[in-house]
N, C-alpha and C. Protein backbone atom coordinates (compact mmCIF):
# COMPACT_ATOMS: atom_id res chain seq x y z
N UNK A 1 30.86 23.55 -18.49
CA UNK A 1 30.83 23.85 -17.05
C UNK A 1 32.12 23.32 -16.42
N UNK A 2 32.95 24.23 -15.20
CA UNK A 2 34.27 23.65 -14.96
C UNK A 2 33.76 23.21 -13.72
N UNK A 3 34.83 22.70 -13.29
CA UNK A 3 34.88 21.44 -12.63
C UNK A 3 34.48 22.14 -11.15
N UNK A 4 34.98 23.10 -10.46
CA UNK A 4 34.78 23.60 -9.81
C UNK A 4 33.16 24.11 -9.60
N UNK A 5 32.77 24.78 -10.45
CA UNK A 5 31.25 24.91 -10.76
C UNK A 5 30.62 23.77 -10.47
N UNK A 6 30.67 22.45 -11.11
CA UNK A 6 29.96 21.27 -11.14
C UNK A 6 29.86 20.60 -9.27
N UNK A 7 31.19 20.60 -8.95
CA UNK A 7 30.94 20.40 -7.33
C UNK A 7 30.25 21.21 -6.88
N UNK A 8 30.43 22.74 -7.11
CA UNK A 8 29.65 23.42 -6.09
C UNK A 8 27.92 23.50 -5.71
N UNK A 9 27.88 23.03 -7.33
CA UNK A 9 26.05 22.78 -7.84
C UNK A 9 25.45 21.35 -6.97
N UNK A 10 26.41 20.42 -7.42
CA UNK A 10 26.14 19.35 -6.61
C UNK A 10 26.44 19.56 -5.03
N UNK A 11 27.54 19.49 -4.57
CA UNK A 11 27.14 20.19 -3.21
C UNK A 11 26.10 20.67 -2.84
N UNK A 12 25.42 22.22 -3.42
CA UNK A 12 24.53 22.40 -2.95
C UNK A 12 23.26 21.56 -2.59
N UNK A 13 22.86 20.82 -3.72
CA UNK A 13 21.97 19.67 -4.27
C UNK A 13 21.99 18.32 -3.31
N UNK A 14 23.14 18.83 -2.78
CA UNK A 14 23.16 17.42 -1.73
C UNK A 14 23.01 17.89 -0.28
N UNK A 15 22.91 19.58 -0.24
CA UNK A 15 22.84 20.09 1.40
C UNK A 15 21.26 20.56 1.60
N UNK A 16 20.76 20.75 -0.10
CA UNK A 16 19.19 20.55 -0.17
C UNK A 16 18.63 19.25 0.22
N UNK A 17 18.96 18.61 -0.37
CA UNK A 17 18.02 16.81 -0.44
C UNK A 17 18.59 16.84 1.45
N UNK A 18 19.37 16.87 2.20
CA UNK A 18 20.00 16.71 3.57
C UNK A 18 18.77 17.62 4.16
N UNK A 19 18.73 18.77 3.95
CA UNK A 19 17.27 19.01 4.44
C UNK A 19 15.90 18.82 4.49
N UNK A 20 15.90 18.43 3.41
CA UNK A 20 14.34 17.99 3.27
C UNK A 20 14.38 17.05 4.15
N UNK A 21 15.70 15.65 4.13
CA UNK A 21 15.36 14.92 4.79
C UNK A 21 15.13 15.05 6.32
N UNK A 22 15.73 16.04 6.86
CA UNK A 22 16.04 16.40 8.14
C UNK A 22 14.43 17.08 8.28
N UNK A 23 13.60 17.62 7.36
CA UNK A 23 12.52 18.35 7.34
C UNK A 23 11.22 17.26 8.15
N UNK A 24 11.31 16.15 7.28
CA UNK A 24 10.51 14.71 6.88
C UNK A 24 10.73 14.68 8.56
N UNK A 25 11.89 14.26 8.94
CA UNK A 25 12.00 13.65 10.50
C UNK A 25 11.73 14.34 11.39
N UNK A 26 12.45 15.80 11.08
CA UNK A 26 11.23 16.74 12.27
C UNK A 26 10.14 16.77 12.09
N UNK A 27 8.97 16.82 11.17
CA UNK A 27 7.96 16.83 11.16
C UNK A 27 7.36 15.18 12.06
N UNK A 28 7.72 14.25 11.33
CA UNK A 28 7.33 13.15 12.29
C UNK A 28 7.55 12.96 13.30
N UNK A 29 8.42 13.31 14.23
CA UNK A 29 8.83 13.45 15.69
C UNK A 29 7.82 14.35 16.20
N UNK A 30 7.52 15.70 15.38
CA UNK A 30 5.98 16.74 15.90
C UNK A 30 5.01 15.16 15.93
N UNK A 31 4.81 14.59 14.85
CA UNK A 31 3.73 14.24 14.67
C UNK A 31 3.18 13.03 15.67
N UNK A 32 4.47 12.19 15.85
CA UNK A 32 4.39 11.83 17.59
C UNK A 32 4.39 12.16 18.60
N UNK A 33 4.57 13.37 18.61
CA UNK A 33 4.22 14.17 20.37
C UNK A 33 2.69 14.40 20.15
N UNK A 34 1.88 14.94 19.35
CA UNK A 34 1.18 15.04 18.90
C UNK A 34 0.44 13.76 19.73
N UNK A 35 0.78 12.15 18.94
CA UNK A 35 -0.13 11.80 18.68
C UNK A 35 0.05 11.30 20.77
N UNK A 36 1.40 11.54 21.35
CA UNK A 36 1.31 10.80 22.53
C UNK A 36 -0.08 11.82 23.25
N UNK A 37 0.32 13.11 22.99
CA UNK A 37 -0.61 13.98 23.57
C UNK A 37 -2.18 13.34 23.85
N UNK A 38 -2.35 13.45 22.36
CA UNK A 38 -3.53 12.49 22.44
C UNK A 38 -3.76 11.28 23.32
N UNK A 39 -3.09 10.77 23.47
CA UNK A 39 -3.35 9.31 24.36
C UNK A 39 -3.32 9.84 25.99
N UNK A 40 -2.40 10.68 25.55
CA UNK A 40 -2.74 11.13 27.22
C UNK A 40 -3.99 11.78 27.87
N UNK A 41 -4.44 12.68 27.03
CA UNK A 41 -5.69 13.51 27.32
C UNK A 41 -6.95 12.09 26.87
N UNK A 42 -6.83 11.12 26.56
CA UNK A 42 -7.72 10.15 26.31
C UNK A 42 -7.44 9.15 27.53
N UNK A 43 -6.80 9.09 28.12
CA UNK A 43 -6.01 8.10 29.34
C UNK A 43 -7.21 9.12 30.88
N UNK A 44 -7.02 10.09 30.43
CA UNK A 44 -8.15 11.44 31.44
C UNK A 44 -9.13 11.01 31.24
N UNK A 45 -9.99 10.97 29.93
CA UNK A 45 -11.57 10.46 29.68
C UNK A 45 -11.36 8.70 30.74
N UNK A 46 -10.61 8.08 30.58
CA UNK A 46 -10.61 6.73 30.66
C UNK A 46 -11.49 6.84 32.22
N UNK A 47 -10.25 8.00 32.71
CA UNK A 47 -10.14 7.31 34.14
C UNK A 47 -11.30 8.07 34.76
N UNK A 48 -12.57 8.63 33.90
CA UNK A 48 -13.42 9.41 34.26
C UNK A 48 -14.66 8.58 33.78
N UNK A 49 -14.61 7.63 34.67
CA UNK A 49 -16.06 6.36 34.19
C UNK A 49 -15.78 6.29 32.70
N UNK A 50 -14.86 6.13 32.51
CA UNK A 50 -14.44 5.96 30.45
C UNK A 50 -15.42 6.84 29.37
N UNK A 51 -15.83 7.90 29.44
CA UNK A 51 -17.12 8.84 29.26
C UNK A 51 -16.39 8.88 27.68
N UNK A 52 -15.18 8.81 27.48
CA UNK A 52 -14.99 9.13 25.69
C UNK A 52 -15.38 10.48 25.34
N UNK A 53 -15.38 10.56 23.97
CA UNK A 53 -15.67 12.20 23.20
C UNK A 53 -17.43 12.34 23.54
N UNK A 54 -18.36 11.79 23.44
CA UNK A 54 -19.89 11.86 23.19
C UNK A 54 -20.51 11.21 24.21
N UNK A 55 -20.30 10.84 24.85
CA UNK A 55 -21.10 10.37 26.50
C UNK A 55 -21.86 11.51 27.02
N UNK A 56 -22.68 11.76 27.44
CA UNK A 56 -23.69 12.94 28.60
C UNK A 56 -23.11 13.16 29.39
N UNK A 57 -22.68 14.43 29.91
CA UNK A 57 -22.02 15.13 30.93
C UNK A 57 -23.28 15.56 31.72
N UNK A 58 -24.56 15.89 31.56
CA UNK A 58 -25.71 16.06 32.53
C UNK A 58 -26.48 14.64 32.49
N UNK A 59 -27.19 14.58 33.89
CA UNK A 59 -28.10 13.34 34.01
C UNK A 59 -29.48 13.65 33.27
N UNK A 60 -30.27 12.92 34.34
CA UNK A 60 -31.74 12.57 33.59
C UNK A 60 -32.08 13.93 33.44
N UNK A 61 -32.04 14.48 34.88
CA UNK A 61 -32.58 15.64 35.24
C UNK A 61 -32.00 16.62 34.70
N UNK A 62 -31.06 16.82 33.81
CA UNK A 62 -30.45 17.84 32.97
C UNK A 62 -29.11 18.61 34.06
N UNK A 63 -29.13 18.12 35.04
CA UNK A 63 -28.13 18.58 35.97
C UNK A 63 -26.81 17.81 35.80
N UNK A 64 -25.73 18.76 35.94
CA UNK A 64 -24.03 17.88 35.69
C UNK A 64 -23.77 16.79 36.25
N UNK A 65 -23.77 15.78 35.91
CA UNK A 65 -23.27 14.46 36.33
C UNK A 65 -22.44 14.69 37.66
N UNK A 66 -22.83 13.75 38.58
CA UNK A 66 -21.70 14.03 39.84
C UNK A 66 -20.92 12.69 40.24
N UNK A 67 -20.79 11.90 39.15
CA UNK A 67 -19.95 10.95 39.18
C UNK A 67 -18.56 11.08 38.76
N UNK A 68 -18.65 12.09 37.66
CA UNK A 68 -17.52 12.61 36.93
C UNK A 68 -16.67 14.24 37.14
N UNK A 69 -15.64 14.56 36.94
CA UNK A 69 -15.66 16.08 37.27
C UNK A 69 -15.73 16.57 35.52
N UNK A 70 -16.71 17.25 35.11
CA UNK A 70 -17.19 17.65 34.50
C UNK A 70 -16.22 18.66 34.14
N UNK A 71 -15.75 19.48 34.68
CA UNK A 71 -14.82 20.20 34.07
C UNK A 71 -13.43 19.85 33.45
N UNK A 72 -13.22 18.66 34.10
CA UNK A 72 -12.10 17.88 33.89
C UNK A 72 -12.30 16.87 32.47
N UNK A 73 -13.61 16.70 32.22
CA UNK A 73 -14.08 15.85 30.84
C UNK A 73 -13.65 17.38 29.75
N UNK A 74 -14.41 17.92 29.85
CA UNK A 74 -14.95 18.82 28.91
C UNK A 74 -13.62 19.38 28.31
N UNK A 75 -12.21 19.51 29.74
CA UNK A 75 -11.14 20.34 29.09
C UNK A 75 -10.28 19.15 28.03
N UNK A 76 -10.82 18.32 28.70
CA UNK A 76 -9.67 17.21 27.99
C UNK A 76 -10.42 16.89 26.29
N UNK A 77 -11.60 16.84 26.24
CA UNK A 77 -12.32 16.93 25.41
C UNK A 77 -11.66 17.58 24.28
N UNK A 78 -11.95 18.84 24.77
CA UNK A 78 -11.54 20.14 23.80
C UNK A 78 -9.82 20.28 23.49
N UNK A 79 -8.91 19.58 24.41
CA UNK A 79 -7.71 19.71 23.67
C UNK A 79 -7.45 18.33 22.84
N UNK A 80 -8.24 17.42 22.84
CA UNK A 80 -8.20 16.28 22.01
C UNK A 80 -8.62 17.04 20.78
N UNK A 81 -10.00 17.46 20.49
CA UNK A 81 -10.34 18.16 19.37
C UNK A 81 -9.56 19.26 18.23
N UNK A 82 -8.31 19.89 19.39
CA UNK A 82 -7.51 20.66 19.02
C UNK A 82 -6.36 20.07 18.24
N UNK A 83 -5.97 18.79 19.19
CA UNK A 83 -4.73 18.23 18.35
C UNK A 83 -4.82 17.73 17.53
N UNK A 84 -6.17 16.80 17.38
CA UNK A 84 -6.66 15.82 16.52
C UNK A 84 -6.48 16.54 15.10
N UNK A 85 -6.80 18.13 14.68
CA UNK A 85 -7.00 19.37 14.27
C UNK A 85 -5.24 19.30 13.94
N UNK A 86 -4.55 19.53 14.52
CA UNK A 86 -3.08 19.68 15.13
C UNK A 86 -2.59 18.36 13.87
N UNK A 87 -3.13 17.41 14.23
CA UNK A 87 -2.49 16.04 13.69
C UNK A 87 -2.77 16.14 12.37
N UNK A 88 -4.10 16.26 11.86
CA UNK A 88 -4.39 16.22 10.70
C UNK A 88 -3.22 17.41 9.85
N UNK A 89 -3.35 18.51 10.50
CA UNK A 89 -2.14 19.77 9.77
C UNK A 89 -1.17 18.96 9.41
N UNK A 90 -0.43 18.36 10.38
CA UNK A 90 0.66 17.92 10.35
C UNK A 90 1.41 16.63 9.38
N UNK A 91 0.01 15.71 9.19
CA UNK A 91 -0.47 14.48 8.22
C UNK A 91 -0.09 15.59 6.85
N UNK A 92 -0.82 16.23 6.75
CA UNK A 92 -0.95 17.27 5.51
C UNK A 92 0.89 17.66 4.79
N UNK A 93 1.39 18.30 6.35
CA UNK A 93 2.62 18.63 6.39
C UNK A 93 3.91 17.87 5.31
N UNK A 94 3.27 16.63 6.82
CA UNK A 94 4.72 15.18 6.10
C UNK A 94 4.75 14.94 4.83
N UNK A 95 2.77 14.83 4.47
CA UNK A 95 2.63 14.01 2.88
C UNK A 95 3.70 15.18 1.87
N UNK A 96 2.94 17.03 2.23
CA UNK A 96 3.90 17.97 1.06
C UNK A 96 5.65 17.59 1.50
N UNK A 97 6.08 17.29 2.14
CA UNK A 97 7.30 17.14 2.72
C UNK A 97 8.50 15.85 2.15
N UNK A 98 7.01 14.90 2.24
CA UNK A 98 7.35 13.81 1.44
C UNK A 98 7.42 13.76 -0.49
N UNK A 99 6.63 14.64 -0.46
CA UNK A 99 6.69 14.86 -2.15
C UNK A 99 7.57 15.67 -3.21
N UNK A 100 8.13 16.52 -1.76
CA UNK A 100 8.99 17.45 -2.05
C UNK A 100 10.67 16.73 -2.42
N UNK A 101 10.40 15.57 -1.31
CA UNK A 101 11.55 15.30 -1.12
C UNK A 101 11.59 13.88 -2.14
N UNK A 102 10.70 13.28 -2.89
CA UNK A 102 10.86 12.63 -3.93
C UNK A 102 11.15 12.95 -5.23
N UNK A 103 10.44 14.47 -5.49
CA UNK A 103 10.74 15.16 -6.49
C UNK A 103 12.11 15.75 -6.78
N UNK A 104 12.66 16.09 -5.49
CA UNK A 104 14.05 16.31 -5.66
C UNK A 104 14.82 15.07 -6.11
N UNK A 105 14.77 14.16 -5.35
CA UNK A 105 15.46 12.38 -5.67
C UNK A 105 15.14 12.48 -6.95
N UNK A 106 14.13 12.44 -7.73
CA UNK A 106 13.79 12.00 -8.73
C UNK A 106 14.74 12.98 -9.78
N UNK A 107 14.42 14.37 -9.00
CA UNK A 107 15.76 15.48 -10.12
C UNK A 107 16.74 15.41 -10.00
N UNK A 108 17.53 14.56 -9.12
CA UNK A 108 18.72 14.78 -8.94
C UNK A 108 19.52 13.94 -10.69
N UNK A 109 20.21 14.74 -10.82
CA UNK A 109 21.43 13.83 -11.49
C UNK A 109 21.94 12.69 -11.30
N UNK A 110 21.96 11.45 -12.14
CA UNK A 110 22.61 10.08 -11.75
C UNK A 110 24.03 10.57 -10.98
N UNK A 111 24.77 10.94 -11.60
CA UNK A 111 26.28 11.08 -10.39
C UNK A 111 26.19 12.11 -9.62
N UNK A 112 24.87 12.53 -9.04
CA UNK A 112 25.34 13.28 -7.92
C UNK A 112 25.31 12.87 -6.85
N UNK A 113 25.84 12.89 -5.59
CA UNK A 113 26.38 11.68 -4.60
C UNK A 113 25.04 12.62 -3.41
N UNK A 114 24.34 11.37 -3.07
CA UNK A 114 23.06 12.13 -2.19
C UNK A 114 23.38 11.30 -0.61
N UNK A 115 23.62 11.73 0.13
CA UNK A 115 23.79 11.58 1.56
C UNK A 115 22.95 10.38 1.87
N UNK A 116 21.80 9.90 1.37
CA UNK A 116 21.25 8.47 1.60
C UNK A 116 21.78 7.49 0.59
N UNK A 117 22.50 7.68 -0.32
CA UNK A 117 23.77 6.92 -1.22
C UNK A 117 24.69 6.29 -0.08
N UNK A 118 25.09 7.55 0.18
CA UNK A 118 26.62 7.54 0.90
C UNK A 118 26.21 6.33 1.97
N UNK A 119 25.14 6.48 2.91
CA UNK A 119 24.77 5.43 3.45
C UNK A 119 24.32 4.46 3.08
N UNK A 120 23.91 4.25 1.64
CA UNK A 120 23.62 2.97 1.52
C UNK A 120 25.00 2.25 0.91
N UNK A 121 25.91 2.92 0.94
CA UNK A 121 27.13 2.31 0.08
C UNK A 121 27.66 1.26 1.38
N UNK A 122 27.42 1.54 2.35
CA UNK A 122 27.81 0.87 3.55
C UNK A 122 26.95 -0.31 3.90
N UNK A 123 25.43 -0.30 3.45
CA UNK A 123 24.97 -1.64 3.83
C UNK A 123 24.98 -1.80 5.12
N UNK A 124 24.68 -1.38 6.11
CA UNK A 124 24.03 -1.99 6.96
C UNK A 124 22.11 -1.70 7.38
N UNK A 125 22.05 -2.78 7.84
CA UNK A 125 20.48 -2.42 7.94
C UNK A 125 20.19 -2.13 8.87
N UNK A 126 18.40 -1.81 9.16
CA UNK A 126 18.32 -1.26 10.49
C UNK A 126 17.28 -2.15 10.75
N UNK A 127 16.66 -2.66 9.81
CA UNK A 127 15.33 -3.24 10.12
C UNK A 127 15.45 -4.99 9.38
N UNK A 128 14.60 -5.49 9.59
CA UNK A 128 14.57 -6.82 9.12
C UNK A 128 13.24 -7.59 8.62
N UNK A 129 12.55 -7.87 7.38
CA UNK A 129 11.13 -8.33 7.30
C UNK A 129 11.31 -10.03 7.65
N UNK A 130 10.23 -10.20 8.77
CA UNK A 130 9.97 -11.30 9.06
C UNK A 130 8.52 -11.95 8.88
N UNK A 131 7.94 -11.03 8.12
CA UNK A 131 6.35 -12.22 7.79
C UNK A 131 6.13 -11.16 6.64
N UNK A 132 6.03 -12.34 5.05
CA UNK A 132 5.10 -11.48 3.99
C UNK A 132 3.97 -12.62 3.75
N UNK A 133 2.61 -11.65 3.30
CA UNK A 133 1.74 -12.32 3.67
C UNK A 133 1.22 -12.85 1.43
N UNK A 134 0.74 -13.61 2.01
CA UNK A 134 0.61 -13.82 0.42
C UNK A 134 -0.69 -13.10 -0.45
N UNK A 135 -0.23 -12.70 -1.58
CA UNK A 135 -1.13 -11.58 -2.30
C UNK A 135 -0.84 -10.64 -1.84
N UNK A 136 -0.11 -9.94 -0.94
CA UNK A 136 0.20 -8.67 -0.27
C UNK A 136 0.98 -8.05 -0.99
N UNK A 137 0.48 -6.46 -0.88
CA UNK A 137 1.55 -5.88 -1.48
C UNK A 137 2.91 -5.45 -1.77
N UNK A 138 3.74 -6.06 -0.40
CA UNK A 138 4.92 -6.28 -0.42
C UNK A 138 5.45 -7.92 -0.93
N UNK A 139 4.64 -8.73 -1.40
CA UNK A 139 4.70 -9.85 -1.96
C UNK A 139 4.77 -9.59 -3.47
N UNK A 140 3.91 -8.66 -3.75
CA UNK A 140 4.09 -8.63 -5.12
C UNK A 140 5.39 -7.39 -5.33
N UNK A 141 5.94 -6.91 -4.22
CA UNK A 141 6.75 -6.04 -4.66
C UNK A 141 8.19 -6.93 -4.44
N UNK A 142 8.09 -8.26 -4.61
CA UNK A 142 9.28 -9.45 -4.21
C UNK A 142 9.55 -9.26 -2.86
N UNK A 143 8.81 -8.54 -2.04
CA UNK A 143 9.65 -8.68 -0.24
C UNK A 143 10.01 -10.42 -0.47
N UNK A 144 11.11 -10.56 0.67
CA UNK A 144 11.57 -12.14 1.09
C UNK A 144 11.06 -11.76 2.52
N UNK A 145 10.94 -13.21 3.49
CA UNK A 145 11.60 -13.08 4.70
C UNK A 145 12.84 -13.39 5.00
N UNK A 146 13.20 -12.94 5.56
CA UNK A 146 14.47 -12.27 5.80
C UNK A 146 15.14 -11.54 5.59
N UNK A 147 14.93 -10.66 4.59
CA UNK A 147 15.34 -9.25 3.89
C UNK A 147 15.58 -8.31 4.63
N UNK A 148 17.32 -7.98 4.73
CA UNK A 148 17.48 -6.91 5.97
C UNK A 148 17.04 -5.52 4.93
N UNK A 149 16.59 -4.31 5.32
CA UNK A 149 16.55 -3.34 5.43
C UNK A 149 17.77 -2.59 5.33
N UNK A 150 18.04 -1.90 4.54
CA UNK A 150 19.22 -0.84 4.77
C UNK A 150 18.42 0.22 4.29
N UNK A 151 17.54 0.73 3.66
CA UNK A 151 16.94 2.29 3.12
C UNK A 151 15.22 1.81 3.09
N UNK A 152 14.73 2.52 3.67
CA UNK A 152 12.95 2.66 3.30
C UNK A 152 12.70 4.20 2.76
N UNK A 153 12.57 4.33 1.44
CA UNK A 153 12.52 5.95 1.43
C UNK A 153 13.60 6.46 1.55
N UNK A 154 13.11 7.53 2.38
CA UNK A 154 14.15 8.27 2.96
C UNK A 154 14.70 8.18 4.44
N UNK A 155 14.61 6.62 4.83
CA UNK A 155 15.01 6.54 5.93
C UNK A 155 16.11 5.61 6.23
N UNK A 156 17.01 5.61 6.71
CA UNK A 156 17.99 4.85 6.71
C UNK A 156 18.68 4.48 8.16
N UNK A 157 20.23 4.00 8.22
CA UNK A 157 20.16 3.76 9.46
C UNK A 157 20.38 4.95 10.25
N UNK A 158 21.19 5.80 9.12
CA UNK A 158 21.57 7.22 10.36
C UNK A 158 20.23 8.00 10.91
N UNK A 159 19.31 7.85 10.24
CA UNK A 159 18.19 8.63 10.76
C UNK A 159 17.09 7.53 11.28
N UNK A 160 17.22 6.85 11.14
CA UNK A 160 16.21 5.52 11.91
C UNK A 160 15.81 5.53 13.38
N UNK A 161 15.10 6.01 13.62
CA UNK A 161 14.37 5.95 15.05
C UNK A 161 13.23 5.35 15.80
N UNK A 162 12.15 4.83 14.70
CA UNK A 162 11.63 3.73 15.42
C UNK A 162 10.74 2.89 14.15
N UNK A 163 9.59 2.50 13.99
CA UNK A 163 9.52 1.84 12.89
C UNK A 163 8.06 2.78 12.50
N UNK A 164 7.91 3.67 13.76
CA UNK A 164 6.26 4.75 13.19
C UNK A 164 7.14 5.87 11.79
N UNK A 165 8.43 5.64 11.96
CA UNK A 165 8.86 6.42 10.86
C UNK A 165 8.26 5.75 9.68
N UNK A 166 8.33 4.35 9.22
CA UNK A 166 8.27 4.12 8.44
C UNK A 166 6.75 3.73 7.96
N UNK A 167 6.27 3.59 9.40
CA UNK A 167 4.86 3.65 8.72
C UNK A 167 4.09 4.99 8.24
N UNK A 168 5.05 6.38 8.70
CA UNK A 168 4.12 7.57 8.41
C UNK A 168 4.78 7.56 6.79
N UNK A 169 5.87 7.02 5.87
CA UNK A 169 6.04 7.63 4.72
C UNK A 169 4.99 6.31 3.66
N UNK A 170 4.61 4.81 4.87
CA UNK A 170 4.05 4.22 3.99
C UNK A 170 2.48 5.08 4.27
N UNK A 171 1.56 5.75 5.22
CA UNK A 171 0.18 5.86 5.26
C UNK A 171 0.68 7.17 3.86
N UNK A 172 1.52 7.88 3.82
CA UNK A 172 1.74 9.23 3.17
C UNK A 172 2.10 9.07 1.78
N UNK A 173 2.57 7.44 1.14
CA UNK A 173 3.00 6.99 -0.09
C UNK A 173 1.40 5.81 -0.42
N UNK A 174 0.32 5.90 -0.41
CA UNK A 174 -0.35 4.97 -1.08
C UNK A 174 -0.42 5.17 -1.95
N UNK A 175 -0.73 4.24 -3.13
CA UNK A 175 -0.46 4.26 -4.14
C UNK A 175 0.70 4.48 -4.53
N UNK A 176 2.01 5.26 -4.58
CA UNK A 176 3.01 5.70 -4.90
C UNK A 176 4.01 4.45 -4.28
N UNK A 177 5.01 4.39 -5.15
CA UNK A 177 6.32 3.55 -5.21
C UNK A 177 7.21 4.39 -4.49
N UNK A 178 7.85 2.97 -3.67
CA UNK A 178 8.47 3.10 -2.52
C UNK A 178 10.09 2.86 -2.90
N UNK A 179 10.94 3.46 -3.00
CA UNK A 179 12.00 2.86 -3.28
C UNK A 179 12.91 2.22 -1.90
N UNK A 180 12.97 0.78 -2.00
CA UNK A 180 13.71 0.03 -1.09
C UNK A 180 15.10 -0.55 -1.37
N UNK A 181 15.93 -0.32 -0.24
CA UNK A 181 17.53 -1.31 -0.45
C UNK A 181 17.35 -1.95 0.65
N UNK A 182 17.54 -3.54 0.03
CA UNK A 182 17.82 -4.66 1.21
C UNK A 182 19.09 -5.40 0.86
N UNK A 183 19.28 -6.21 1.80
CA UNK A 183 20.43 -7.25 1.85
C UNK A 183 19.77 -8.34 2.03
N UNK A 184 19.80 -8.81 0.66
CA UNK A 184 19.19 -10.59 0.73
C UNK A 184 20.40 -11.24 0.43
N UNK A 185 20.53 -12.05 1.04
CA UNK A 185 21.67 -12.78 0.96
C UNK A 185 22.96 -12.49 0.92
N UNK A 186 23.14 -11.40 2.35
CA UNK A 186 24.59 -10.64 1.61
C UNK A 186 24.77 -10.01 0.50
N UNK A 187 23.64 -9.83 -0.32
CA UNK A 187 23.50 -9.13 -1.88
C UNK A 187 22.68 -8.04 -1.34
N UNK A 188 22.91 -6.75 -2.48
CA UNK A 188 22.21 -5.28 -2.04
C UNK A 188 20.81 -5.83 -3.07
N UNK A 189 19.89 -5.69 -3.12
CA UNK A 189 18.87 -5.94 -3.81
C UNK A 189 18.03 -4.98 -3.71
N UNK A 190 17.54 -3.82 -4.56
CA UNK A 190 17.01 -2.65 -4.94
C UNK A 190 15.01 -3.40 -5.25
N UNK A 191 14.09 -2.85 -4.66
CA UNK A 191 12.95 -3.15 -4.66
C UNK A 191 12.22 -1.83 -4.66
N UNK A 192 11.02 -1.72 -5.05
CA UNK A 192 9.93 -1.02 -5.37
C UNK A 192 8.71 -1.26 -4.95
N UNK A 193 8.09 -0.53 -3.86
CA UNK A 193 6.97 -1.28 -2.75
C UNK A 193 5.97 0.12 -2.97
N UNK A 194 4.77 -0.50 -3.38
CA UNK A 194 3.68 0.03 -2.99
C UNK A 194 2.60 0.19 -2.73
N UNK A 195 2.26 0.61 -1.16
CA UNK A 195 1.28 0.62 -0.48
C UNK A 195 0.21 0.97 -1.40
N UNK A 196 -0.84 -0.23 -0.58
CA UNK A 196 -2.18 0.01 -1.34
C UNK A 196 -2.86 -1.08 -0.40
N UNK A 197 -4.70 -0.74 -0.87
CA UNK A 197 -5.24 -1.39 -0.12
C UNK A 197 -5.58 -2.77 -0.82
N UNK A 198 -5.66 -3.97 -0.08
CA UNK A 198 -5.72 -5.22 -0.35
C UNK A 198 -6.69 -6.00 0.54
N UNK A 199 -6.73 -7.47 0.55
CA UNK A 199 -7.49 -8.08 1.03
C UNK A 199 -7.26 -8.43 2.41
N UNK A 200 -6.08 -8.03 2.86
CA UNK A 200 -5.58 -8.61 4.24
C UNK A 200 -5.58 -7.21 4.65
N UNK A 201 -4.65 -6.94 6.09
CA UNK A 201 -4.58 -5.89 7.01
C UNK A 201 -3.58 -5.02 6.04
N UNK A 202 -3.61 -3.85 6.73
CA UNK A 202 -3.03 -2.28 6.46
C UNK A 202 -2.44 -2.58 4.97
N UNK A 203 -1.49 -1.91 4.13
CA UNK A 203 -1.10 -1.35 2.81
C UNK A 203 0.06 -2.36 2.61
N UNK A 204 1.06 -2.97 3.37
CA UNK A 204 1.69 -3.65 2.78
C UNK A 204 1.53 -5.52 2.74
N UNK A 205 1.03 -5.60 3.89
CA UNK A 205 1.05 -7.64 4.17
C UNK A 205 2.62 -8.00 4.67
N UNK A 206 2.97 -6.74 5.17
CA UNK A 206 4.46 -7.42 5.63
C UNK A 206 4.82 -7.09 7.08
N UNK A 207 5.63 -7.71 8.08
CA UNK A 207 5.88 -7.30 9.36
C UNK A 207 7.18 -6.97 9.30
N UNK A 208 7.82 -5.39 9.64
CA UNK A 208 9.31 -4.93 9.58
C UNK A 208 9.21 -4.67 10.78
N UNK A 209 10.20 -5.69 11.42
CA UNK A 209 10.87 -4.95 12.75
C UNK A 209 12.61 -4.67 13.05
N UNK A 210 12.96 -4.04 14.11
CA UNK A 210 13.80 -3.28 13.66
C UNK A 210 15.19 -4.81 14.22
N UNK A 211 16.23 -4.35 13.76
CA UNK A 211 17.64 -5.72 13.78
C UNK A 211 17.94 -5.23 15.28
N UNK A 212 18.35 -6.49 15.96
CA UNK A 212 18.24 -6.38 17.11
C UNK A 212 20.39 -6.35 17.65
């Protein structure tokens, strides 16, 4: 294969993996409007004697409640039901999105230069772990505290936007290995994290927040 050929393959291979990743982040940005939606049409139930999804909209007497506006429960109701519907698609979405885009990583060729390389060749981080909890699964995956962050996945600093990114590729990776780059000690240190359920709170036992 000449040389010319070989860039152009890789090129391509690297304007693929650039999409998927770009795929992953639009989908999670849907998946937070989504979920604000929700809070908003639930912020409506609140302010409606807090009636929630299953409360009685008629009284004793089988007649519409006149404490509440009843039409105003029922619509908000039904577009919660819709997104909730909406969210789950979209859960569905990220996870194929996410698998897609490991399987490619995983095919790529050792020297082919992948756009989350290029950024990690630079080292800087975006995030920083400040509490691992013991027996946790980021304990057994060596987290430190203090371990800056430069790559979670497929997220890095150029695409880093808040830290629900990183919790949608950990709810979407359980069980599955996480590939991590940190800076411990001014050293790049390559780690392998994976979510799972344990004896303490959520999948990892660790608190990442973002470098200030």
């Amino acid at each position: 294969m000449n040389i010319a050929l070989k860039f152009k393959i890789k090129t391509k291979m690297a304007a693929s993996m650039e999409k998927l990743r770009n795929d992953v982040q639009t989908l999670i940005v849907e998946k937070e409007e989504i979920e604000k939606e929700i809070k908003e049409f639930s912020e409506v139930l609140k302010s409606q004697k807090d009636v929630g999804m299953k409360s009685p909209l008629v009284d004793e007497e089988g007649y519409p409640r006149n404490d509440i506006d009843v039409y105003t429960v029922r619509t908000a109701r039904q577009q919660i039901i819709c997104l909730q519907n909406d969210h789950k698609a979209k859960m569905k979405d990220i996870e194929n999105a996410l698998h897609a885009l490991h399987s490619a990583q995983r095919d790529q060729p050792a020297k082919t230069i992948e756009p989350i390389k290029m950024a990690e060749t630079t080292l800087v981080p975006f995030a920083k772990i400040d509490l691992v909890s013991a027996g946790s699964p980021a304990e057994q995956g060596d987290f430190k505290v203090g371990d800056e962050v430069v790559s979670f996945g497929s997220v890095h600093k150029d695409n880093f936007k808040n830290i629900q990114a990183i919790g949608s590729i950990v709810q979407n990776s359980q069980g599955k290995p996480i590939r991590v780059v940190v800076l411990r000690n001014s050293k790049k240190t390559v780690l392998s994290l994976t979510p799972k359920k344990w004896s303490g709170r959520g999948l990892l036992g660790c608190n990442i927040v973002p470098m200030r």
